[in-house]
N, C-alpha and C. Protein backbone atom coordinates (compact mmCIF):
# COMPACT_ATOMS: atom_id res chain seq x y z
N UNK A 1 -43.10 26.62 -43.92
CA UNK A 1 -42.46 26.64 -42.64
C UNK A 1 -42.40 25.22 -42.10
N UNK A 2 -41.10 24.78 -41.66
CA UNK A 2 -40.97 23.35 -41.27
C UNK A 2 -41.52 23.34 -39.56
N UNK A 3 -41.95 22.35 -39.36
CA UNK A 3 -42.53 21.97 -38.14
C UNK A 3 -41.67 21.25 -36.92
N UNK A 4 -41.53 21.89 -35.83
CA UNK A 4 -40.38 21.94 -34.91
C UNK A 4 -41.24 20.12 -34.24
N UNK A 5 -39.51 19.40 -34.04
CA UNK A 5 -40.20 18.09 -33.43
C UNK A 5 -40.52 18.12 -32.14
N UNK A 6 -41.40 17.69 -31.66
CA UNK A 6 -41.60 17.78 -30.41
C UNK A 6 -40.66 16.74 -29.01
N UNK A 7 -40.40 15.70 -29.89
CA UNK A 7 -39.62 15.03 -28.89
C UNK A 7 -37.95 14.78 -29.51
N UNK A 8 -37.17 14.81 -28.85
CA UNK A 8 -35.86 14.88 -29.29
C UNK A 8 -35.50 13.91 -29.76
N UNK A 9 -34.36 13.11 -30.94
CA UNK A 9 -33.91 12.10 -31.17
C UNK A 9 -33.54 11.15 -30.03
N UNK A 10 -33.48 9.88 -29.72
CA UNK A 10 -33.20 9.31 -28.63
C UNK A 10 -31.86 9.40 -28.33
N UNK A 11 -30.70 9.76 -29.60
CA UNK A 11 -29.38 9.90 -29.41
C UNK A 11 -28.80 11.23 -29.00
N UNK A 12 -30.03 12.16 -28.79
CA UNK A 12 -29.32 13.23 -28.06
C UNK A 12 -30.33 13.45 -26.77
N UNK A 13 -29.03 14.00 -25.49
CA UNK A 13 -29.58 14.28 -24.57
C UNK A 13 -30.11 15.57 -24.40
N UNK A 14 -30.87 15.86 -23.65
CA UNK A 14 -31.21 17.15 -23.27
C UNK A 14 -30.11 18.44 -23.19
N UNK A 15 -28.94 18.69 -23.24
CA UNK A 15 -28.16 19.49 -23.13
C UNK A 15 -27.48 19.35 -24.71
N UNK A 16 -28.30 18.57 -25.83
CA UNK A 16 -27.89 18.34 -26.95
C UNK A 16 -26.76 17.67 -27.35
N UNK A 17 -26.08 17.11 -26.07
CA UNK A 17 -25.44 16.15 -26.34
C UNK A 17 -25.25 14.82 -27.82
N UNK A 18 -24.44 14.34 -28.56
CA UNK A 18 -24.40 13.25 -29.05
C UNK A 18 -24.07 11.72 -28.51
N UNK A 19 -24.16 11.71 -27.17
CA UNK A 19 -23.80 10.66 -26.73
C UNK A 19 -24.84 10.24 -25.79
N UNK A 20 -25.05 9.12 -26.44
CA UNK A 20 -26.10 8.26 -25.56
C UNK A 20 -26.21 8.40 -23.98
N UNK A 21 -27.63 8.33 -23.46
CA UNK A 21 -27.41 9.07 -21.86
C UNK A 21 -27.04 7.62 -20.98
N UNK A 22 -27.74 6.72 -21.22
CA UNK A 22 -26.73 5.55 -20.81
C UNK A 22 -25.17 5.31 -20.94
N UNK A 23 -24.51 6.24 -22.34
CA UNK A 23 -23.18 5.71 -22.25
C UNK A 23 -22.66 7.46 -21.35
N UNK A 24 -23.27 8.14 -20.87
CA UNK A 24 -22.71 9.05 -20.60
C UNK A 24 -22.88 9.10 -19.25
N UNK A 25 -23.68 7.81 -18.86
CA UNK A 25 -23.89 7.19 -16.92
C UNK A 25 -23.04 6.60 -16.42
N UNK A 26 -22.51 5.60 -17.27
CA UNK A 26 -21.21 4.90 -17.46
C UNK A 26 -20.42 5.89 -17.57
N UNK A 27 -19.88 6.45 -18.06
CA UNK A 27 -18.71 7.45 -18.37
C UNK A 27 -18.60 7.99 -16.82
N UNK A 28 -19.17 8.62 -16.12
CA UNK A 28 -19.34 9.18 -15.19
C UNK A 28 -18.99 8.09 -14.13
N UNK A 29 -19.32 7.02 -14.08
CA UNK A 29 -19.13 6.09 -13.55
C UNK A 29 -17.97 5.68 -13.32
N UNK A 30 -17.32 5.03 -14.70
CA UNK A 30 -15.90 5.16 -14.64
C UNK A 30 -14.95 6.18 -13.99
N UNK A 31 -15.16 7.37 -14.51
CA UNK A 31 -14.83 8.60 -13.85
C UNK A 31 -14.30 8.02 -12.46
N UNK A 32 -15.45 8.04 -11.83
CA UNK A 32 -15.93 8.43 -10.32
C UNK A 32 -14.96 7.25 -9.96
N UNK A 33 -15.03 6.06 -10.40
CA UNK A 33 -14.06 5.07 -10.13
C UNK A 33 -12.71 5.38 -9.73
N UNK A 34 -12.22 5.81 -11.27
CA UNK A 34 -11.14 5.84 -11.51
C UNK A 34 -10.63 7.30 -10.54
N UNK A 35 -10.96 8.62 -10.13
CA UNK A 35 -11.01 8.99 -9.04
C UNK A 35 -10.55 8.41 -7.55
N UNK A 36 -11.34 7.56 -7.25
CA UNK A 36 -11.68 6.79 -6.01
C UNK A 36 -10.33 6.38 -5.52
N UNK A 37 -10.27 5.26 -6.98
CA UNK A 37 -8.75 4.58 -6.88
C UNK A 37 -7.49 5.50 -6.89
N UNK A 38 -7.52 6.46 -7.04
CA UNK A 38 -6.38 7.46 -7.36
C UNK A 38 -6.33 8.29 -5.79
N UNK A 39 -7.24 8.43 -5.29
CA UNK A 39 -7.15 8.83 -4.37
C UNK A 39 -6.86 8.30 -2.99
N UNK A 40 -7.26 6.85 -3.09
CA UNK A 40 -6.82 5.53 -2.10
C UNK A 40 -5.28 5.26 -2.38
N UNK A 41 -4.73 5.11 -3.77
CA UNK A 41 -3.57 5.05 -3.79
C UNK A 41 -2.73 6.14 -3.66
N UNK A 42 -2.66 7.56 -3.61
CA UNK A 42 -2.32 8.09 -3.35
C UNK A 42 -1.30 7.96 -1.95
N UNK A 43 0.13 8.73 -2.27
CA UNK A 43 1.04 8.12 -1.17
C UNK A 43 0.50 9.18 0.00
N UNK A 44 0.39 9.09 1.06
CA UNK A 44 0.05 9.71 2.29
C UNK A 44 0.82 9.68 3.53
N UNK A 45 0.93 10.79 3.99
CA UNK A 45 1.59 10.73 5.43
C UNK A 45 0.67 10.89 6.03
N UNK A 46 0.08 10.33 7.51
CA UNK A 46 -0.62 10.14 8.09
C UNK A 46 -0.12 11.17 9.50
N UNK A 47 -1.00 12.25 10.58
CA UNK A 47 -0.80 12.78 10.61
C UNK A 47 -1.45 12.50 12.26
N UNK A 48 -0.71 12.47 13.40
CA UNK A 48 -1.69 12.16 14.84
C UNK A 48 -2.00 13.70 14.89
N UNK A 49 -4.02 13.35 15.48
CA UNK A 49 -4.13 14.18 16.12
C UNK A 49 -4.08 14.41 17.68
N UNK A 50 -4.28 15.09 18.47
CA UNK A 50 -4.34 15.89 19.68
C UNK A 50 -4.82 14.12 20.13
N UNK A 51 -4.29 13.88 21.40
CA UNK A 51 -4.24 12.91 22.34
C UNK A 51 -4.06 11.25 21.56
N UNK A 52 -4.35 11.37 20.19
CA UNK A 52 -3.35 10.07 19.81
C UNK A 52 -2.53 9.52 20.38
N UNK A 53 -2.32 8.35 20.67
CA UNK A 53 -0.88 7.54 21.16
C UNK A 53 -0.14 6.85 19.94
N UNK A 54 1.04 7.62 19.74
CA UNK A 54 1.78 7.21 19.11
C UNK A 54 2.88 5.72 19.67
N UNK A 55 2.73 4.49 18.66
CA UNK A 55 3.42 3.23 19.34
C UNK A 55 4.36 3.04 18.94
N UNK A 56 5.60 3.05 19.00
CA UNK A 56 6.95 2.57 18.22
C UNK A 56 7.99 1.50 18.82
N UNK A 57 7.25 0.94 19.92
CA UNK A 57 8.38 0.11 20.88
C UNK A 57 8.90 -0.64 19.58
N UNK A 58 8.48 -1.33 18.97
CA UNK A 58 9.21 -2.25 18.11
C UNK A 58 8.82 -2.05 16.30
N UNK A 59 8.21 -0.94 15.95
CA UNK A 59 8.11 -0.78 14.53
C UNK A 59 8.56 -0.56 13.82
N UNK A 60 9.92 0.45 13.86
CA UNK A 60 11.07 0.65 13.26
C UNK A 60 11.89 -0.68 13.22
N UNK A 61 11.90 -1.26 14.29
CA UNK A 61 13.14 -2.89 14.18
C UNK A 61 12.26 -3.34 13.33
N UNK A 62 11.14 -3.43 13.20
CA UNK A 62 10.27 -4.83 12.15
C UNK A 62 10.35 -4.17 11.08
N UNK A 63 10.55 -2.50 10.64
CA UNK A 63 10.64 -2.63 9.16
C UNK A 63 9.31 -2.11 8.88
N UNK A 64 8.50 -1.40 9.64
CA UNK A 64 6.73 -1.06 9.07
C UNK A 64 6.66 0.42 10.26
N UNK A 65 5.26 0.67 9.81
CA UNK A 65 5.44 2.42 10.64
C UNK A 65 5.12 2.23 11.68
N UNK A 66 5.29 3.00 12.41
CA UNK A 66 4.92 3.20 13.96
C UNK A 66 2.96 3.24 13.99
N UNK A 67 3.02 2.76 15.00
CA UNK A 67 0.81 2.99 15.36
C UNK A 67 0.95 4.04 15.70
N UNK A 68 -0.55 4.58 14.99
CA UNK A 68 -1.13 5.99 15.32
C UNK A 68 -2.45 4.98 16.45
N UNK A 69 -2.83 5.33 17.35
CA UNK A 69 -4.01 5.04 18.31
C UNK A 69 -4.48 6.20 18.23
N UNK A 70 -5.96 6.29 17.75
CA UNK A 70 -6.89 7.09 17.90
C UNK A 70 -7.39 7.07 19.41
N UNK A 71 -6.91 7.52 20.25
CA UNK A 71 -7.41 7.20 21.58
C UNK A 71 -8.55 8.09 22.14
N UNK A 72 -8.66 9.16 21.69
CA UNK A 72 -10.34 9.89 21.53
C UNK A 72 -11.14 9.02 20.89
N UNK A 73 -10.69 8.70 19.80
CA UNK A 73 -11.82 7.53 18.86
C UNK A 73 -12.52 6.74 19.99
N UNK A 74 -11.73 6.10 20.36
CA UNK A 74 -12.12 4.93 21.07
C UNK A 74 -12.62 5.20 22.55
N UNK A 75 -12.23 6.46 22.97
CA UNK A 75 -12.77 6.80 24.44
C UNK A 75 -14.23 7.26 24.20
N UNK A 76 -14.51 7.78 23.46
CA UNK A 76 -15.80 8.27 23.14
C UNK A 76 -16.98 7.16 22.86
N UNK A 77 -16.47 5.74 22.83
CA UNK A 77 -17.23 4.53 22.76
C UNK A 77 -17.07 3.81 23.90
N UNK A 78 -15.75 3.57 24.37
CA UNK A 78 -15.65 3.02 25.62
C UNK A 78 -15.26 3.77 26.84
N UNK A 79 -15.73 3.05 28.09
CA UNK A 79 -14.95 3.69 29.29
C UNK A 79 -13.55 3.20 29.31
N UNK A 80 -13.18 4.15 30.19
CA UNK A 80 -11.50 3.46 30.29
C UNK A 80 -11.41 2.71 30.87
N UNK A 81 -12.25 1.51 31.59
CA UNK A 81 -11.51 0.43 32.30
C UNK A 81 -11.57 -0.50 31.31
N UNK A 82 -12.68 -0.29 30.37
CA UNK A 82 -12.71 -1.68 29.36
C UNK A 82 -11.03 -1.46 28.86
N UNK A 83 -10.46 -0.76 28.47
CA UNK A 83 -9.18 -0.71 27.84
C UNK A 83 -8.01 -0.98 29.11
N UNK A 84 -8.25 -0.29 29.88
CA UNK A 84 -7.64 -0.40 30.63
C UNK A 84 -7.09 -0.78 32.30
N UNK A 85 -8.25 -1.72 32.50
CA UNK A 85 -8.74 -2.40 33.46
C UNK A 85 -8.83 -4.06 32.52
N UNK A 86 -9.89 -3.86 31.88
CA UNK A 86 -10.60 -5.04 31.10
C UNK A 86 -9.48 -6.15 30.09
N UNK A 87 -8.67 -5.32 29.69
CA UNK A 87 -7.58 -5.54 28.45
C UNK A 87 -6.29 -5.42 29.10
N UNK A 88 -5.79 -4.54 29.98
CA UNK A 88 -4.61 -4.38 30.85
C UNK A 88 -3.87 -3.36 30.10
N UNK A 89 -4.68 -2.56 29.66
CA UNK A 89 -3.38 -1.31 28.84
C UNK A 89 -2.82 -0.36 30.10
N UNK A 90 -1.94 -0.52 30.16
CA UNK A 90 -1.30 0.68 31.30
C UNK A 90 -1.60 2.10 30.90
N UNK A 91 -1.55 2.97 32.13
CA UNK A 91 -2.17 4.15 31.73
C UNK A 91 -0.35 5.37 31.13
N UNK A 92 0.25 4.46 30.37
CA UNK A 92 1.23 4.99 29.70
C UNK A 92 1.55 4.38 28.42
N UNK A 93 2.04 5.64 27.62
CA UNK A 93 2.24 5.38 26.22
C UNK A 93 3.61 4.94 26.18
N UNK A 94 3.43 3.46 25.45
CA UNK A 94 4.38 2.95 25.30
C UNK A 94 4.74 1.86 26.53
N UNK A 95 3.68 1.95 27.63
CA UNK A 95 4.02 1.07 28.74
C UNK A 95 3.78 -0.36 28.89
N UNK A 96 3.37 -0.66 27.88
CA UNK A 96 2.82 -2.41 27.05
C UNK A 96 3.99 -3.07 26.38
N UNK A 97 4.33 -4.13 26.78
CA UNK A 97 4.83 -5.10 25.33
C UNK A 97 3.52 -5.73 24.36
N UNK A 98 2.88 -4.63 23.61
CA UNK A 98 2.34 -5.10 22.69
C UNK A 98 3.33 -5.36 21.51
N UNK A 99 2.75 -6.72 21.15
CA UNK A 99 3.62 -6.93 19.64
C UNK A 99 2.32 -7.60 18.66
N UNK A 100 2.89 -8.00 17.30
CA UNK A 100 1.58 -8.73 16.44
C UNK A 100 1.69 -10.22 17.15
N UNK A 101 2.47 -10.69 17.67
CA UNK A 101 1.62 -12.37 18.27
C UNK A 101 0.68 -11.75 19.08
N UNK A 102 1.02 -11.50 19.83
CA UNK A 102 -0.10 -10.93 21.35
C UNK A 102 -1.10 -10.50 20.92
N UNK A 103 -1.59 -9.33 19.57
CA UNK A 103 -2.63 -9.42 19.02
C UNK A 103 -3.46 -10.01 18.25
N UNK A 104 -2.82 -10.85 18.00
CA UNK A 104 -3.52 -12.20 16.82
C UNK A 104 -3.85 -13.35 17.53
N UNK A 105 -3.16 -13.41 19.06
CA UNK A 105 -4.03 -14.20 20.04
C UNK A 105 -5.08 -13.53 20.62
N UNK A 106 -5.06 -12.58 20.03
CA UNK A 106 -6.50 -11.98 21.09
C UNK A 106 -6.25 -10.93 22.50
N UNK A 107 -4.82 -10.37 22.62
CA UNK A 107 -4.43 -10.10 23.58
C UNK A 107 -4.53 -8.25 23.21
N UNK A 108 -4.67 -7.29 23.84
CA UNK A 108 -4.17 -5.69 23.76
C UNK A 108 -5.67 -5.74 22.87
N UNK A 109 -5.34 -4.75 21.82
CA UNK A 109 -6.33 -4.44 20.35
C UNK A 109 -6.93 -5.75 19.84
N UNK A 110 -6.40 -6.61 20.02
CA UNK A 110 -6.46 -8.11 19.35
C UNK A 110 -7.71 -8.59 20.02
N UNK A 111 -8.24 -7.61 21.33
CA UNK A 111 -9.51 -8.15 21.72
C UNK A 111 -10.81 -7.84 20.80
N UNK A 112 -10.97 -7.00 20.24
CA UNK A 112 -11.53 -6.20 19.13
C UNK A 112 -11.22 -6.37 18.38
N UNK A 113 -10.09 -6.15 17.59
CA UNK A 113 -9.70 -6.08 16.29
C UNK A 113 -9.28 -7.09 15.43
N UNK A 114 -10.24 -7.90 15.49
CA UNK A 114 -10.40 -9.68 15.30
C UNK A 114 -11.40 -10.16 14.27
N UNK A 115 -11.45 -8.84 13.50
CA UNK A 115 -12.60 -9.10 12.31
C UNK A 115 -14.09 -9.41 12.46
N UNK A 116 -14.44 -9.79 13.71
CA UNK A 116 -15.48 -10.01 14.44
C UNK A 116 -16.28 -8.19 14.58
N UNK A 117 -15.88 -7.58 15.92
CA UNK A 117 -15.82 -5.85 16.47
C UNK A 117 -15.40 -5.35 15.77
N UNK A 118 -14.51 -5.45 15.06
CA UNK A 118 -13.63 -4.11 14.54
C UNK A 118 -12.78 -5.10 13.20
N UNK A 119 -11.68 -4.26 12.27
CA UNK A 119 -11.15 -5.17 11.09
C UNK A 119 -9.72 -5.54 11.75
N UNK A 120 -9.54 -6.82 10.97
CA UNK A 120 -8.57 -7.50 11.85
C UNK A 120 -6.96 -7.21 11.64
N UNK A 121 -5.83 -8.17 11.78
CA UNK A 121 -4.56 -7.47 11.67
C UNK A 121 -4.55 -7.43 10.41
N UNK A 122 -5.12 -8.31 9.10
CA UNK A 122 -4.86 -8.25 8.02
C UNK A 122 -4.41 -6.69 7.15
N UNK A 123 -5.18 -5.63 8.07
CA UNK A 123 -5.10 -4.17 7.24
C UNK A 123 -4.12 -3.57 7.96
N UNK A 124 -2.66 -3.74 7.69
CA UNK A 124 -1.65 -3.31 8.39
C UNK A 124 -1.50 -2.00 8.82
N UNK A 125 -2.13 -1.20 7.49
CA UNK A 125 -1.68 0.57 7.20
C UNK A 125 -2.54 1.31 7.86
N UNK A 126 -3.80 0.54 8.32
CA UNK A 126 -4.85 0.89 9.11
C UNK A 126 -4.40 1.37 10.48
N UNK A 127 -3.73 0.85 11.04
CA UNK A 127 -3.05 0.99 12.15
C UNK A 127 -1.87 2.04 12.04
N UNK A 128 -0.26 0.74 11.43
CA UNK A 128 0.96 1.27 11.21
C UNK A 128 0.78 2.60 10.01
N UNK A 129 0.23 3.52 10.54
CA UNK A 129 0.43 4.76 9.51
C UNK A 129 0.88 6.11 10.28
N UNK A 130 1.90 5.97 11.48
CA UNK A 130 2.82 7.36 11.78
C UNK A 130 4.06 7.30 11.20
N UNK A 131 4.46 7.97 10.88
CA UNK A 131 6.04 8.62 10.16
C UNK A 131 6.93 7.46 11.06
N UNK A 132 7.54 6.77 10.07
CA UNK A 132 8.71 6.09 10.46
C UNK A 132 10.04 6.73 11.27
N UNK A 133 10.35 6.63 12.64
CA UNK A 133 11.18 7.16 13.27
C UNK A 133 10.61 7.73 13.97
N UNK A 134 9.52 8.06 14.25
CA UNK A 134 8.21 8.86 15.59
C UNK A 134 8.75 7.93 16.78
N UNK A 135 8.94 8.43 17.99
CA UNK A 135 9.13 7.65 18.93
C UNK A 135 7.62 7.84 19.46
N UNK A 136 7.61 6.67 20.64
CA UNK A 136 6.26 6.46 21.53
C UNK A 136 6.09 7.87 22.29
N UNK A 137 5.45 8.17 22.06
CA UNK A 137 4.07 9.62 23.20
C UNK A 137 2.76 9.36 22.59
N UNK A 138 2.10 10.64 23.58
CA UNK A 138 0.91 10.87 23.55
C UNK A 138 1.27 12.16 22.56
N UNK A 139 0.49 12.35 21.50
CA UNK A 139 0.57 13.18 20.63
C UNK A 139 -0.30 14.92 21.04
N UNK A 140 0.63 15.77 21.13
CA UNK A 140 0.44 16.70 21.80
C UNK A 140 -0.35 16.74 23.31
N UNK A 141 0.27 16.39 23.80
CA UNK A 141 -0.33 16.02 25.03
C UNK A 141 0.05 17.54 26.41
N UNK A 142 -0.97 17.58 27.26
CA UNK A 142 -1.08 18.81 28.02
C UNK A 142 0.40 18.21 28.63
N UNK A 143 0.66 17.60 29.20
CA UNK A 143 1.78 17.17 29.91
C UNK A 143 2.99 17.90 29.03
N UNK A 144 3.25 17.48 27.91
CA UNK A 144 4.42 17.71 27.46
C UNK A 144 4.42 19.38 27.12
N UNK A 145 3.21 19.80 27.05
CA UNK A 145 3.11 21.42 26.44
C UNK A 145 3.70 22.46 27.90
N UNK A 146 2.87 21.52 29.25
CA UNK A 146 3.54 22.06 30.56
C UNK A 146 5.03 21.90 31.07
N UNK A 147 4.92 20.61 31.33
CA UNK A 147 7.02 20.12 31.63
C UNK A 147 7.26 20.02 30.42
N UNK A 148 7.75 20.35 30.19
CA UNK A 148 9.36 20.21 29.42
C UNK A 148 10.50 19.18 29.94
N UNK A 149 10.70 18.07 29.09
CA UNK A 149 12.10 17.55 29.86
C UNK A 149 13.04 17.63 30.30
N UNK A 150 13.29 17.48 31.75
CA UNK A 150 14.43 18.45 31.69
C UNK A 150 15.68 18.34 31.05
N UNK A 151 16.53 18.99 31.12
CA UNK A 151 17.71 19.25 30.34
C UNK A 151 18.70 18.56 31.15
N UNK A 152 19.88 17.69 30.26
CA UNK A 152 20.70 16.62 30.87
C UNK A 152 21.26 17.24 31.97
N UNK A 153 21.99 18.05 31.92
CA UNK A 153 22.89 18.61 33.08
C UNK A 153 22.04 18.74 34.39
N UNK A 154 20.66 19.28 33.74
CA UNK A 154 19.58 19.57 35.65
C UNK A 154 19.30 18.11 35.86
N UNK A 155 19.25 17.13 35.50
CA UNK A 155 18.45 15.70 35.32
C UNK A 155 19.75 15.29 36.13
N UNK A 156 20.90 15.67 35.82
CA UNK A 156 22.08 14.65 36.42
C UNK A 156 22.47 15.29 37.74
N UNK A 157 22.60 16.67 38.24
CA UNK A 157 22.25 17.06 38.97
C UNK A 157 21.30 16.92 40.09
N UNK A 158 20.18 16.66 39.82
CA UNK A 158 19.09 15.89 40.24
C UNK A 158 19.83 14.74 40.78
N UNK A 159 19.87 13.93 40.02
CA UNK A 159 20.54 12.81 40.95
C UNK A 159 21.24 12.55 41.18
N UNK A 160 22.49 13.79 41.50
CA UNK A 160 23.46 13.49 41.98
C UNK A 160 22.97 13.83 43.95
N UNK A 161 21.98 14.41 43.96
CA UNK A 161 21.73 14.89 45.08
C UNK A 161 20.68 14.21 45.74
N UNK A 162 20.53 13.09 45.36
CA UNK A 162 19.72 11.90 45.62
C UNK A 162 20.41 10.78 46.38
């Protein structure tokens, strides 16, 4: 009767594998990589949620997407005067001439987002990632779910009696 070995060859793993458990850490490794990258490159539509400010005064003319503003993100860290007292954001979407000079001097987002606080203009998609052709709002916003705009004919009406 042959005598069972007690310790396994070093070239097999415990699940009896033939492949070295170092080259099968690596393997996994790669994997996980190559994953990573597939999933970063992956093409994406980016998607506002609930009170986002969507920015488009000038993103369609330049040729890049409209800003998504996480504006919950950022309320949940700051009060609103730092943004909007402190920085001068009007309390309307779309009510800024923000452009990229004004932020790369340090002006709007550019107070923060200066690689210093936060990452700077260099990461374009970070920002510009709403659907090209989105005009400026607040992204589902109670306002718009209540009024409704009105309709041209009542709007002109309106001021005809003005």
């Amino acid at each position: 009767m042959k005598s069972i070995p007690r310790r396994m060859p070093p070239a097999l793993s415990r699940a009896g594998s033939r492949i070295a458990p170092d080259l099968t850490k690596r393997l996994w490794i790669v994997l996980a990589l190559a994953a990573l990258a597939l999933l970063l490159s992956w093409p994406y539509s980016a998607r506002a949620e609930y009170g986002d400010v969507v920015i488009n005064n000038y993103s369609d003319g330049a040729g890049v997407r409209p800003v998504v503003f996480p504006h919950w993100f950022h309320r949940v860290r700051f009060r609103c005067k730092v943004c909007h007292s402190d920085l001068g954001f009007k309390f309307k979407a779309g009510g800024n001439e923000i452009n990229m000079l004004k932020i790369i001097e340090g002006q709007f987002c550019g107070a923060c987002h200066n690689g210093g606080v936060a990452w700077s203009v260099e990461n374009c998609d970070l920002c510009h990632s709403g659907n090209p052709g989105t005009s400026t709002h607040v992204h589902e916003s109670t306002i718009q779910k209540l009024a409704p705009p009105p309709a041209p004919a009542a709007a002109a009406r309106a001021a005809a009696k003005k």
